[in-house]
Structures are given as C-alpha cells and as structure tokens.
N, C-alpha and C. Protein backbone atom coordinates (compact mmCIF):
# COMPACT_ATOMS: atom_id res chain seq x y z
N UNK A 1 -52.66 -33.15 80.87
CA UNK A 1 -52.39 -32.02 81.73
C UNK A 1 -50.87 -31.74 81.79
N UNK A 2 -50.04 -32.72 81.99
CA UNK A 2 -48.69 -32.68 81.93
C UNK A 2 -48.46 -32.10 80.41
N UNK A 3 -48.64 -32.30 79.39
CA UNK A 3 -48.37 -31.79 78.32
C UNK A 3 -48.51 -30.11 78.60
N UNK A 4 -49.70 -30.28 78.58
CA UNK A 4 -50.29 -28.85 78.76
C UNK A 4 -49.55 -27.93 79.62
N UNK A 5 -48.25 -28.37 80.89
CA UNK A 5 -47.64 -27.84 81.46
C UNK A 5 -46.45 -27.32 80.97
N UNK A 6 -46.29 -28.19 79.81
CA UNK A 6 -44.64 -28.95 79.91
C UNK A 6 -45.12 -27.32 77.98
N UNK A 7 -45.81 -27.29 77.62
CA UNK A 7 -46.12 -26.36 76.81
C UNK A 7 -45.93 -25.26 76.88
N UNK A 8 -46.52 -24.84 78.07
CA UNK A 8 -46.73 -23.40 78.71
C UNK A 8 -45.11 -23.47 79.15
N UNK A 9 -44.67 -23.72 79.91
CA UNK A 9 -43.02 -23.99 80.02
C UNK A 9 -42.58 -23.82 79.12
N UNK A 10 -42.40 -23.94 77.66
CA UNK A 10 -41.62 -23.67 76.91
C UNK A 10 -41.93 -22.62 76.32
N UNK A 11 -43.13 -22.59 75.82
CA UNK A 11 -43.51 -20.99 75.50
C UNK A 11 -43.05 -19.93 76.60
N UNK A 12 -43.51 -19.90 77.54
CA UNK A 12 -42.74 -18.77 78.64
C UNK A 12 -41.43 -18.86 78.65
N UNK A 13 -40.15 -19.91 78.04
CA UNK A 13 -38.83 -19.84 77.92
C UNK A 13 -38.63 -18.99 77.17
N UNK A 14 -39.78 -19.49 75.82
CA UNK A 14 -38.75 -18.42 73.91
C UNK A 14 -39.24 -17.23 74.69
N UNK A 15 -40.92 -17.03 74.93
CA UNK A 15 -40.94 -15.22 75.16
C UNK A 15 -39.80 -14.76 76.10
N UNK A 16 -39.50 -15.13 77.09
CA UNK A 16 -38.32 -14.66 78.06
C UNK A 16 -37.01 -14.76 77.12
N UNK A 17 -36.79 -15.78 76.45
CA UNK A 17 -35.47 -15.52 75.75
C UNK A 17 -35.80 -14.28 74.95
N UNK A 18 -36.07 -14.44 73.81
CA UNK A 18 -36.45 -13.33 73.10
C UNK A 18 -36.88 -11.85 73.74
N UNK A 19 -37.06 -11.91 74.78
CA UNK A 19 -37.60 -10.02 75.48
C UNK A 19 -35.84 -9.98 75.79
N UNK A 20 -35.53 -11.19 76.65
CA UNK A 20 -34.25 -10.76 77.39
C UNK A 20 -33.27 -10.26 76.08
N UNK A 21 -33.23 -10.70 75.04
CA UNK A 21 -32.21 -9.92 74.00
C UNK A 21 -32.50 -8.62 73.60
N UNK A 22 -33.84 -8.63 73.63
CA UNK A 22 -34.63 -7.16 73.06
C UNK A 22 -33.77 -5.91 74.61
N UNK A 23 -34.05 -6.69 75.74
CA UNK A 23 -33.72 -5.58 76.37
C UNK A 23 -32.32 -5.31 76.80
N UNK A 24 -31.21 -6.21 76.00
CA UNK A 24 -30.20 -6.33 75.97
C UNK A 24 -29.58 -4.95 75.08
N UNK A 25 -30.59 -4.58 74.32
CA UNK A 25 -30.31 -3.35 73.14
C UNK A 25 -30.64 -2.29 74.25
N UNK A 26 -31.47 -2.23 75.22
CA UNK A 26 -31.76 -1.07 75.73
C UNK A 26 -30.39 -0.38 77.10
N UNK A 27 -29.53 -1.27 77.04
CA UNK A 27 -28.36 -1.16 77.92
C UNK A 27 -27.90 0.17 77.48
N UNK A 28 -27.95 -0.15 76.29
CA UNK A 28 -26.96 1.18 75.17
C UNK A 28 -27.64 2.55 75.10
N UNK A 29 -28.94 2.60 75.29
CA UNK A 29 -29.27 3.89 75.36
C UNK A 29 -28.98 4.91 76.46
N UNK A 30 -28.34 4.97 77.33
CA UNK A 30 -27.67 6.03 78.78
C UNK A 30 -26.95 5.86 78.53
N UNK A 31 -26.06 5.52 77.99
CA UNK A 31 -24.30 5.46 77.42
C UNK A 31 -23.82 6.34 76.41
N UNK A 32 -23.32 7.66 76.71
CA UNK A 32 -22.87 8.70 76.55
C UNK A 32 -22.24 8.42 75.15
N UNK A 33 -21.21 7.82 75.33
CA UNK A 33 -20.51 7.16 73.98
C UNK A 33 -20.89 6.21 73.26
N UNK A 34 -22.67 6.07 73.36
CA UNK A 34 -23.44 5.15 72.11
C UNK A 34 -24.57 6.22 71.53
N UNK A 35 -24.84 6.62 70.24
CA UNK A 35 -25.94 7.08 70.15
C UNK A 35 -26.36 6.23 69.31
N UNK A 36 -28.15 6.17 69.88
CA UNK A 36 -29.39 5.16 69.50
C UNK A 36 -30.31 5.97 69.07
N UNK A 37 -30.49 5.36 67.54
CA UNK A 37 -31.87 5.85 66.98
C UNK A 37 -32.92 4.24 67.35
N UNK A 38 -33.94 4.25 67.64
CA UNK A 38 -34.86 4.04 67.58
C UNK A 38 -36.23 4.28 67.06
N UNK A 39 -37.10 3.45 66.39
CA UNK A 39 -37.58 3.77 65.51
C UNK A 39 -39.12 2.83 65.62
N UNK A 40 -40.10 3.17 66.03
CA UNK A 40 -41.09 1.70 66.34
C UNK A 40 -42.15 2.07 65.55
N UNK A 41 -42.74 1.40 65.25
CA UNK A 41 -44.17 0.89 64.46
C UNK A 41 -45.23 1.82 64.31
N UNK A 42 -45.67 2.46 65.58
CA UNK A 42 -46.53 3.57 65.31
C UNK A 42 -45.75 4.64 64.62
N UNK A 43 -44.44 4.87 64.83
CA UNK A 43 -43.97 6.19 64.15
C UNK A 43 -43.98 5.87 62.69
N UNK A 44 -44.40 4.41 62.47
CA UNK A 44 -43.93 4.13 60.94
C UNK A 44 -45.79 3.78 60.27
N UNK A 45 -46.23 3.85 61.36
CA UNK A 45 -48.14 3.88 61.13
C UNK A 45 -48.09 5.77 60.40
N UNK A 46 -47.81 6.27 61.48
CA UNK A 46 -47.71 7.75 61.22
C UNK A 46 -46.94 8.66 59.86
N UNK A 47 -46.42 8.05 60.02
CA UNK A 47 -45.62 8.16 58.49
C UNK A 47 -45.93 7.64 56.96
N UNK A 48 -46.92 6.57 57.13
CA UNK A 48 -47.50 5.67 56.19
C UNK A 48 -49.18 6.48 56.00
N UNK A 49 -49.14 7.35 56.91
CA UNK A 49 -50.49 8.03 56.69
C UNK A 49 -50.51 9.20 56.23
N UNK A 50 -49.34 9.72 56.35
CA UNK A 50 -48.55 10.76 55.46
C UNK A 50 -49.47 11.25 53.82
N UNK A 51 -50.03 12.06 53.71
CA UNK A 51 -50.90 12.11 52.93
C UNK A 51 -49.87 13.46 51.74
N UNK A 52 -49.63 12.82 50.78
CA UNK A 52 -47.94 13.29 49.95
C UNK A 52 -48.57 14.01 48.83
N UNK A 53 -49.81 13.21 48.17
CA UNK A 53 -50.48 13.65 47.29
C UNK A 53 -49.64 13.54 46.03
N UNK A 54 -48.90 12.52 45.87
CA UNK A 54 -48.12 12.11 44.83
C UNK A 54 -48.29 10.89 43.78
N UNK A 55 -47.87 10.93 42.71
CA UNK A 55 -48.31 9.53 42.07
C UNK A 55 -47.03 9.23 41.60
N UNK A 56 -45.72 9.28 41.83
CA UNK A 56 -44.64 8.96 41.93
C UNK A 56 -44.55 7.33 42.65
N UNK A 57 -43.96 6.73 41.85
CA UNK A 57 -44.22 5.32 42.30
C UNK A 57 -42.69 5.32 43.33
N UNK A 58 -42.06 5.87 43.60
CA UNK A 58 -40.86 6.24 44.67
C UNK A 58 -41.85 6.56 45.67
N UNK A 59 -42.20 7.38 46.12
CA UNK A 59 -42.94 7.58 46.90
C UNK A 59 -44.14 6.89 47.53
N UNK A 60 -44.83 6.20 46.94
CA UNK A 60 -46.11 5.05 46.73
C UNK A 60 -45.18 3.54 47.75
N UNK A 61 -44.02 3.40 46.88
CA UNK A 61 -43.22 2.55 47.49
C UNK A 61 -42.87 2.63 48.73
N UNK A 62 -42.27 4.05 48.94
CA UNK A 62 -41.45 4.46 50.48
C UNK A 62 -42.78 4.14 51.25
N UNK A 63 -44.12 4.46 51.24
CA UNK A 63 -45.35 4.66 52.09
C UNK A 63 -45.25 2.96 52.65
N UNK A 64 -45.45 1.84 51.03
CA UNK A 64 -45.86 0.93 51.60
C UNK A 64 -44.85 0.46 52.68
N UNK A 65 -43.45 0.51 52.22
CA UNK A 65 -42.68 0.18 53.18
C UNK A 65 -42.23 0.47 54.65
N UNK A 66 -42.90 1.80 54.96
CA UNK A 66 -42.64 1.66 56.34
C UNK A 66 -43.82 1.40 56.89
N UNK A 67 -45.13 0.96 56.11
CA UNK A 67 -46.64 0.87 56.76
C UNK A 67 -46.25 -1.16 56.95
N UNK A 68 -45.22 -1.43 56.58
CA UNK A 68 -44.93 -2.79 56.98
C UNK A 68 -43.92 -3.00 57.87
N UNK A 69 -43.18 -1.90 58.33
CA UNK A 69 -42.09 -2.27 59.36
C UNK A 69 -42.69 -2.06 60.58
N UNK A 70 -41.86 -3.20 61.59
CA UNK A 70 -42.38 -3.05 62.96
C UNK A 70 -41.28 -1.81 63.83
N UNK A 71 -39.89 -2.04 63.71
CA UNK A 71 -38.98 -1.38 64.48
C UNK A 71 -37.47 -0.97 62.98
N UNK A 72 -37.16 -0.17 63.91
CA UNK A 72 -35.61 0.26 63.24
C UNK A 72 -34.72 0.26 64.59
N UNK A 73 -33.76 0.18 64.60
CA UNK A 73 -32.64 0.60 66.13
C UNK A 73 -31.57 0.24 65.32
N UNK A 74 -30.74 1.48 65.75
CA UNK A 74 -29.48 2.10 65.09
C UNK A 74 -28.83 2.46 66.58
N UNK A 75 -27.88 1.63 66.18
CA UNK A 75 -26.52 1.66 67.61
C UNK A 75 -24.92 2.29 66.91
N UNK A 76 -24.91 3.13 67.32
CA UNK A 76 -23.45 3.77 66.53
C UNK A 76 -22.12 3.99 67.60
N UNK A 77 -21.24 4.19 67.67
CA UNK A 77 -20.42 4.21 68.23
C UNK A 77 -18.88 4.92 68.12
N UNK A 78 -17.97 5.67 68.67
CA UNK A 78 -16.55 5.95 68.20
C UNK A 78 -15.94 5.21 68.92
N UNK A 79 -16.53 4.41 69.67
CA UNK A 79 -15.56 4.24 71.26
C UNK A 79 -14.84 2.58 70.65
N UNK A 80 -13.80 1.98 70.87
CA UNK A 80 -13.41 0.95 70.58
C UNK A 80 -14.41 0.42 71.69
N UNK A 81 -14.30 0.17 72.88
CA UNK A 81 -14.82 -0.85 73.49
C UNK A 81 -16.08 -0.99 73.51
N UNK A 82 -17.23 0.15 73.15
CA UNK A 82 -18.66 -0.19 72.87
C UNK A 82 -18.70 -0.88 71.54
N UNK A 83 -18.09 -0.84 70.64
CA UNK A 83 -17.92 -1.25 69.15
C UNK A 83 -17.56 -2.72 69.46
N UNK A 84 -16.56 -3.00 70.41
CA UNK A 84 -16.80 -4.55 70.63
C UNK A 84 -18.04 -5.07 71.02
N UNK A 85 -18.58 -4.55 72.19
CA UNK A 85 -19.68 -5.14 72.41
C UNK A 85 -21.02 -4.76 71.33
N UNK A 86 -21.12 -3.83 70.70
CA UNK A 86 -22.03 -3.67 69.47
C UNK A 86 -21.40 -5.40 68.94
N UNK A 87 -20.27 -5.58 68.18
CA UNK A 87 -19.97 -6.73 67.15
C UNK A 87 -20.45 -7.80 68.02
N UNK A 88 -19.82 -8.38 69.66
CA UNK A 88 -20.47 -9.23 70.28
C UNK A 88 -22.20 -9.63 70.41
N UNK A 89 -22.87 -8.39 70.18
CA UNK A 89 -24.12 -8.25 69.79
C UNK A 89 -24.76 -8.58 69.06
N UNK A 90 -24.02 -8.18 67.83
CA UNK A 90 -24.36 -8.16 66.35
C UNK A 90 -24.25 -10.36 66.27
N UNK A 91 -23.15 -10.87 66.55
CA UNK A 91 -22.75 -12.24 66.57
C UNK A 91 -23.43 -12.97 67.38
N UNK A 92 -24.12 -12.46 68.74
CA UNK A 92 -24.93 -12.95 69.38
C UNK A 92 -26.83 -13.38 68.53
N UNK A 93 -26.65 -12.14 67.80
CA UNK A 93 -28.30 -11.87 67.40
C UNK A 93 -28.77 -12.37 66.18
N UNK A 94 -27.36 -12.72 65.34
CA UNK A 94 -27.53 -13.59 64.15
C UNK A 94 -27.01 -14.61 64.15
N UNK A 95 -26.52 -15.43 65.64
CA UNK A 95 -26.64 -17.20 66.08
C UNK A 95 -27.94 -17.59 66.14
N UNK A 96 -28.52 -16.47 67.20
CA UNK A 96 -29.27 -16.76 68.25
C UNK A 96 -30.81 -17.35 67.34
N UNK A 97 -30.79 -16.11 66.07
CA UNK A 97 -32.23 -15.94 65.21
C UNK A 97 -31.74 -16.79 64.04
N UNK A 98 -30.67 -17.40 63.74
CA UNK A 98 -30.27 -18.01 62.24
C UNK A 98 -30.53 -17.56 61.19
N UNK A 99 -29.69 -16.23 61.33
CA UNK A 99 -30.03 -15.67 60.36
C UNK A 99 -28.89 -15.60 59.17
N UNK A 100 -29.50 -15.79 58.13
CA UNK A 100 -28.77 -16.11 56.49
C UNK A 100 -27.64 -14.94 56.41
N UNK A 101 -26.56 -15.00 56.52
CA UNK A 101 -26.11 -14.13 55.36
C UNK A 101 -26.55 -13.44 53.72
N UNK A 102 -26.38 -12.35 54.10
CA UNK A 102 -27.14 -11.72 52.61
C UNK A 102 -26.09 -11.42 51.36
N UNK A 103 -24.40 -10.56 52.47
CA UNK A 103 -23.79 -10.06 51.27
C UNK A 103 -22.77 -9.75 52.68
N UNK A 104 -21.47 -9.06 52.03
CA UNK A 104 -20.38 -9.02 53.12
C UNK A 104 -19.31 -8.45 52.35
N UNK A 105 -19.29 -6.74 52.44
CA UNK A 105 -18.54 -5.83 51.63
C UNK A 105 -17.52 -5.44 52.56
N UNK A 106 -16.06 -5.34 52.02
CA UNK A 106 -14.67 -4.90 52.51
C UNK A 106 -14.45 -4.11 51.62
N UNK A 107 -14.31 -2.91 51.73
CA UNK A 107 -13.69 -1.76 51.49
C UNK A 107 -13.67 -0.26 51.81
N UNK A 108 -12.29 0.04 51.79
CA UNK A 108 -11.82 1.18 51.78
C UNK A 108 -11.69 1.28 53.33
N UNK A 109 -11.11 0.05 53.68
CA UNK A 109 -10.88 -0.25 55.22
C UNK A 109 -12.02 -0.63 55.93
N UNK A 110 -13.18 -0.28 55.51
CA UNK A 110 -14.75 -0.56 55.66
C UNK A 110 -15.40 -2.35 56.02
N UNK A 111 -15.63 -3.16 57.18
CA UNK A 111 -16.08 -4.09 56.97
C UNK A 111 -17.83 -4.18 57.32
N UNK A 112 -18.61 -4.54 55.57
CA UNK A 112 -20.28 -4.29 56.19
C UNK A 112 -20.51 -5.62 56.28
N UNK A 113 -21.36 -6.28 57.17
CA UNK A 113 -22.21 -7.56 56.69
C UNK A 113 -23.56 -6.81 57.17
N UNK A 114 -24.50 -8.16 56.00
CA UNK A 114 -25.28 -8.05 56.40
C UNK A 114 -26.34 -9.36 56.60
N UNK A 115 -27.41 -9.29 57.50
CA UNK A 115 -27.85 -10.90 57.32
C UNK A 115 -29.08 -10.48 57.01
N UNK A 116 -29.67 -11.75 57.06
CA UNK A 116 -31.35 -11.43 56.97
C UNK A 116 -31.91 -13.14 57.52
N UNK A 117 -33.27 -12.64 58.03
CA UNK A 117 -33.85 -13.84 58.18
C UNK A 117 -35.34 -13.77 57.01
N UNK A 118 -35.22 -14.85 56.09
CA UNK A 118 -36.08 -14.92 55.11
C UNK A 118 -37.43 -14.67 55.24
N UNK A 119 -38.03 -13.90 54.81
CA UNK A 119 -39.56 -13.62 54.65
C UNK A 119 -40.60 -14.45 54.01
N UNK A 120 -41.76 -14.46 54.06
CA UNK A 120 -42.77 -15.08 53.41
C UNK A 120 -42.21 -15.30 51.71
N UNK A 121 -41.70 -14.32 51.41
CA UNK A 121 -41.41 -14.37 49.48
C UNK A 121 -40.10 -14.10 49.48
N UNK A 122 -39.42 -14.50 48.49
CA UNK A 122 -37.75 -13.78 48.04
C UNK A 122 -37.56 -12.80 48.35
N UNK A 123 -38.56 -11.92 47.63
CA UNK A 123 -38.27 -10.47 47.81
C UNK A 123 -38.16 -9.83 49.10
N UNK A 124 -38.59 -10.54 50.30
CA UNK A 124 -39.14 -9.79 51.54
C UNK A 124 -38.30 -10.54 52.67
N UNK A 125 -38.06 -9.88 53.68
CA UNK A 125 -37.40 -10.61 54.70
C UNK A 125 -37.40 -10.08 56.15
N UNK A 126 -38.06 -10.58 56.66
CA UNK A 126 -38.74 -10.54 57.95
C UNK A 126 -37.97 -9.63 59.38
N UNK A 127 -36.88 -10.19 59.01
CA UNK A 127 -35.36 -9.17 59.79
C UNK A 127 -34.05 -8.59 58.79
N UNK A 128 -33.46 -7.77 58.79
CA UNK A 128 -32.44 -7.19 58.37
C UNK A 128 -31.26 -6.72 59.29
N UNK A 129 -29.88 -7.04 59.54
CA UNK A 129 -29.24 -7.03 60.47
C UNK A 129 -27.95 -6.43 59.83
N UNK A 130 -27.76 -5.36 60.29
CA UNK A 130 -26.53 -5.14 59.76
C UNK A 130 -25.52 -4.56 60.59
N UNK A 131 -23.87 -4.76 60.33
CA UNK A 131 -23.30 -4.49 61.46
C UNK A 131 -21.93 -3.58 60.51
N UNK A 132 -20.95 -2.38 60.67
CA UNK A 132 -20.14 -1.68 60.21
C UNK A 132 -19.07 -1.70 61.45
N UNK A 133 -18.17 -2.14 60.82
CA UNK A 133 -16.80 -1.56 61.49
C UNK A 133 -15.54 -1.63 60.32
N UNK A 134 -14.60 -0.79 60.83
CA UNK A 134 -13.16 -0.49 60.44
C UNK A 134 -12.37 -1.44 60.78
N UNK A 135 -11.26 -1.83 59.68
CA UNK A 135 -10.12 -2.53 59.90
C UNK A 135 -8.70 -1.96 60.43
N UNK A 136 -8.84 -0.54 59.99
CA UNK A 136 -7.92 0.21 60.42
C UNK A 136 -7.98 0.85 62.12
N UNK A 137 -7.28 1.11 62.78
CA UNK A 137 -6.97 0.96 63.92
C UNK A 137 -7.68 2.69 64.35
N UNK A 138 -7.10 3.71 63.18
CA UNK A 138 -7.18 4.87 63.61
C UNK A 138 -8.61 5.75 63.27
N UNK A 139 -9.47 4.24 62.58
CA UNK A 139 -11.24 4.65 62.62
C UNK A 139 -12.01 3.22 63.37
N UNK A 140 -12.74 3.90 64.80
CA UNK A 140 -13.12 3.20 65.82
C UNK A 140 -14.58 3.02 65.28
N UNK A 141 -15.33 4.24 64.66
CA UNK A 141 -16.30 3.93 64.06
C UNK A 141 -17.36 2.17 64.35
N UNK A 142 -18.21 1.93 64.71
CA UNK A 142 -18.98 1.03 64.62
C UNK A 142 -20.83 1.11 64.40
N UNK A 143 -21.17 0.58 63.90
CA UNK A 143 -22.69 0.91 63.46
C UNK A 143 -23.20 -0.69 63.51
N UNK A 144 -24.54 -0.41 64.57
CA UNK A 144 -24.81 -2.08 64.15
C UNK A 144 -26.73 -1.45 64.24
N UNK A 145 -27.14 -2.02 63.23
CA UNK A 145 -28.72 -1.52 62.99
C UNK A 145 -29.63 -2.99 62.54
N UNK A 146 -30.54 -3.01 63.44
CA UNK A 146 -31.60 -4.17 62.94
C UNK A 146 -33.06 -3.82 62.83
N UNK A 147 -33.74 -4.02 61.82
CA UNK A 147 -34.60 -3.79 61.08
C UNK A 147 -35.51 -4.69 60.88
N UNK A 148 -37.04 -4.73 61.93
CA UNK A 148 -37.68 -5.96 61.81
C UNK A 148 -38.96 -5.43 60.88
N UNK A 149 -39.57 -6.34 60.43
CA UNK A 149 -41.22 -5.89 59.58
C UNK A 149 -40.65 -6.97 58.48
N UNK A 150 -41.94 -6.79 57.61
CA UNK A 150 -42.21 -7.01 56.51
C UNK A 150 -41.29 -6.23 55.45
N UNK A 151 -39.63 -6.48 55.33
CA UNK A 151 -39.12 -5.86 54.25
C UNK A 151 -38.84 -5.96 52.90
N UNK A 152 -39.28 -4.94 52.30
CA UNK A 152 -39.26 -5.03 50.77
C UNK A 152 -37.62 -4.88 50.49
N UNK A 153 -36.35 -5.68 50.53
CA UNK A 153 -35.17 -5.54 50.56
C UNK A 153 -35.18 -4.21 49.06
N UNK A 154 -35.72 -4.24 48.09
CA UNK A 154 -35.20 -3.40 46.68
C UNK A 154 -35.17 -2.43 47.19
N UNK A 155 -36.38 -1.80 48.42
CA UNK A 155 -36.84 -0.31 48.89
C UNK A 155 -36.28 0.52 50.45
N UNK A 156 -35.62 -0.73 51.02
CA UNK A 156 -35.30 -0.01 52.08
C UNK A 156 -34.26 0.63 51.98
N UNK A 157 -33.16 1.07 51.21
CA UNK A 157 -32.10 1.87 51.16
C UNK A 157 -33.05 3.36 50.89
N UNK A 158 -34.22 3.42 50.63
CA UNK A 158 -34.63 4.23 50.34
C UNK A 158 -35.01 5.56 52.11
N UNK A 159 -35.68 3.98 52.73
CA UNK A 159 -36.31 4.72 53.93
C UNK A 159 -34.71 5.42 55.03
N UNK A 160 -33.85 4.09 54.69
CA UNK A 160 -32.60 5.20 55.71
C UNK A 160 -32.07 5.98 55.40
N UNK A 161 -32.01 6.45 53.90
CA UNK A 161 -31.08 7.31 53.77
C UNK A 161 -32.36 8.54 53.70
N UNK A 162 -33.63 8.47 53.74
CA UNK A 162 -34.67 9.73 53.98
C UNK A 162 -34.42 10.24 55.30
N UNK A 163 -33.92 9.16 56.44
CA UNK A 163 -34.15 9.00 57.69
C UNK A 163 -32.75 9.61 58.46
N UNK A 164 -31.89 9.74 57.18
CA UNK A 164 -30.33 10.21 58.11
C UNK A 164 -29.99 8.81 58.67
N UNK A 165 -29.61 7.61 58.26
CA UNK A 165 -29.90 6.77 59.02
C UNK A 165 -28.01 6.32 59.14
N UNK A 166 -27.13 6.23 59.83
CA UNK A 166 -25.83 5.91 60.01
C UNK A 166 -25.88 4.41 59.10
N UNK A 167 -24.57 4.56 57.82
CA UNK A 167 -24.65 3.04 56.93
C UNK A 167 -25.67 2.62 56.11
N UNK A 168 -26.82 4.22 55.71
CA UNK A 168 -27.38 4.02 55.01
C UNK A 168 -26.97 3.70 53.39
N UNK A 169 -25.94 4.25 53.61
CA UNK A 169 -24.80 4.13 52.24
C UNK A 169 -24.93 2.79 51.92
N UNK A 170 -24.57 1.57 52.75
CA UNK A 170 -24.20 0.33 52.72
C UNK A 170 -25.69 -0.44 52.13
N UNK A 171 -26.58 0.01 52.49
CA UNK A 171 -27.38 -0.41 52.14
C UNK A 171 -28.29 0.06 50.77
N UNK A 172 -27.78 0.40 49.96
CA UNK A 172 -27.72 0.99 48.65
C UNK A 172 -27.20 -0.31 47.69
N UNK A 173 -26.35 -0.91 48.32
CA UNK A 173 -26.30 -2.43 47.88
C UNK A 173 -26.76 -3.54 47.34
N UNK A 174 -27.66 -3.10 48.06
CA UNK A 174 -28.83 -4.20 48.18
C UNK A 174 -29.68 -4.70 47.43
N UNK A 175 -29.97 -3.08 46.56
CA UNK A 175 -30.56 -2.98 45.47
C UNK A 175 -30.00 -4.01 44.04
N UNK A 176 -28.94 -4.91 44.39
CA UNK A 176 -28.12 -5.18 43.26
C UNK A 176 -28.47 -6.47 43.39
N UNK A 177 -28.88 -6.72 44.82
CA UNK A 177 -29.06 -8.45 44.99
C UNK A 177 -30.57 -8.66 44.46
C-alpha cells in the first residue's frame, strides 16, 4: 500500500512538473510585444484530411507529417527583454527534457540552435526545439519554436515554411543532417 502511495506521488509530481512548463508558454500570449503562433493536433488532424487529390510524393509527405504532429508554438519577439526570457525558456526546456543538440548555426550575426529529443528511429524525433537570436545589438529579433509529434526531421522545413512559420528558413538545414 505504501508503495502504491509513494507511486501515485510521483506520478502526480512529473504530470504537475510537466503542465507547469506547458503553462509557462501561455504567459506570452497577452503580451503585446510577443506574438504566438500556436498550432495543436486537431488543426493538424484537419489538415491531414485535406483531400489534395495529388500523387506528388511532396505532398503525400507534407499530409503524413502533420497527421503525426501533436503541437507547434512559435514565440517571436523585437523586444530585448522578452527575447531574454524566450532564451531563459528556451535553456530551461532543453535541461529540463534532455534534449540532444542537433546542429548550432552562426551567421550573418544570426545565432540558431537547435535540439531534439530522439524518436523511436533516427529519422524521427519526438520534440524539436529551436531558439533564434542576434549577436548584434541593433537586431533584438528573437524566435523560440517547439515542435512536439512524431517528426519526420527530412520533411518538416517543409510544413513551416507552407505555414509562414518565423525561422522557417533555419530549418531548411536540416535537410542536410
């Protein structure tokens, strides 16, 4: 019985840890100087049912891939001090989940990382985390976007940049790993 307590106790810790970060992202949405895309599962059910009538294997691809994602959330920013706390975020959420480094591009004043937490196969990876900021002083610019589901890493540069997605550029990359 004590086990059985001492169980339930810890399971009710991770779910409470884990919601409390989830709703740590929702701070940012009433904040004038953050805009949030959000992006959840049914909109990506709805989109995967999308009837295209194509035999284009681009297209075949884009379907399966968002009929496997759970969420998208895109946090952007001009403001220096939301851009800190986006990066504090970003450093918080890939301690917290241990998540791998994938790749980590500097240029043109541009700093991208990106992480991932490994999926069932190579190819696939369960989270995608990526965070954009400037080195230069006089672009405040910040973008921090995480991407949970079943991802096909070769195909998702595909779905953000369909999507308008801020740093979809960066992830055009990816395709190389």
């Amino acid at each position: 019985m004590k086990r059985i307590k001492i169980l339930g106790l810890i399971m009710t810790i991770a779910f409470l840890s884990t919601k409390s970060f989830a709703q740590d992202f929702s701070k940012y949405d009433n904040i004038r100087e953050i805009t949030s895309i959000v992006v959840n599962k049914s909109m990506f059910k709805l989109m995967s049912k999308l009837d295209l009538g194509s035999d284009d294997e681009d297209v075949k691809a884009y379907l399966e891939l968002v009929e496997n994602l759970d969420d998208i959330k895109v946090y952007t920013t001009e403001s220096l001090d939301y851009g800190k706390q986006l990066q504090a975020d970003f450093n918080i959420l890939k301690s917290k989940n241990n998540l791998e480094e994938l790749m980590r591009i500097k240029d043109d004043g541009k700093n991208v990382n990106f992480y991932i937490k490994p999926g069932k196969t190579d190819d696939y990876v369960s989270q995608l985390l990526m965070f954009i900021n400037s080195s230069e002083a006089s672009d405040t610019q910040s973008v921090l976007m995480v991407i949970n589901g079943n991802i096909d890493l070769k195909n998702i540069s595909k779905l953000t940049s369909q999507m308008n997605i801020p740093g979809a550029k960066s992830l055009e990359n990816l395709k190389e790993q």
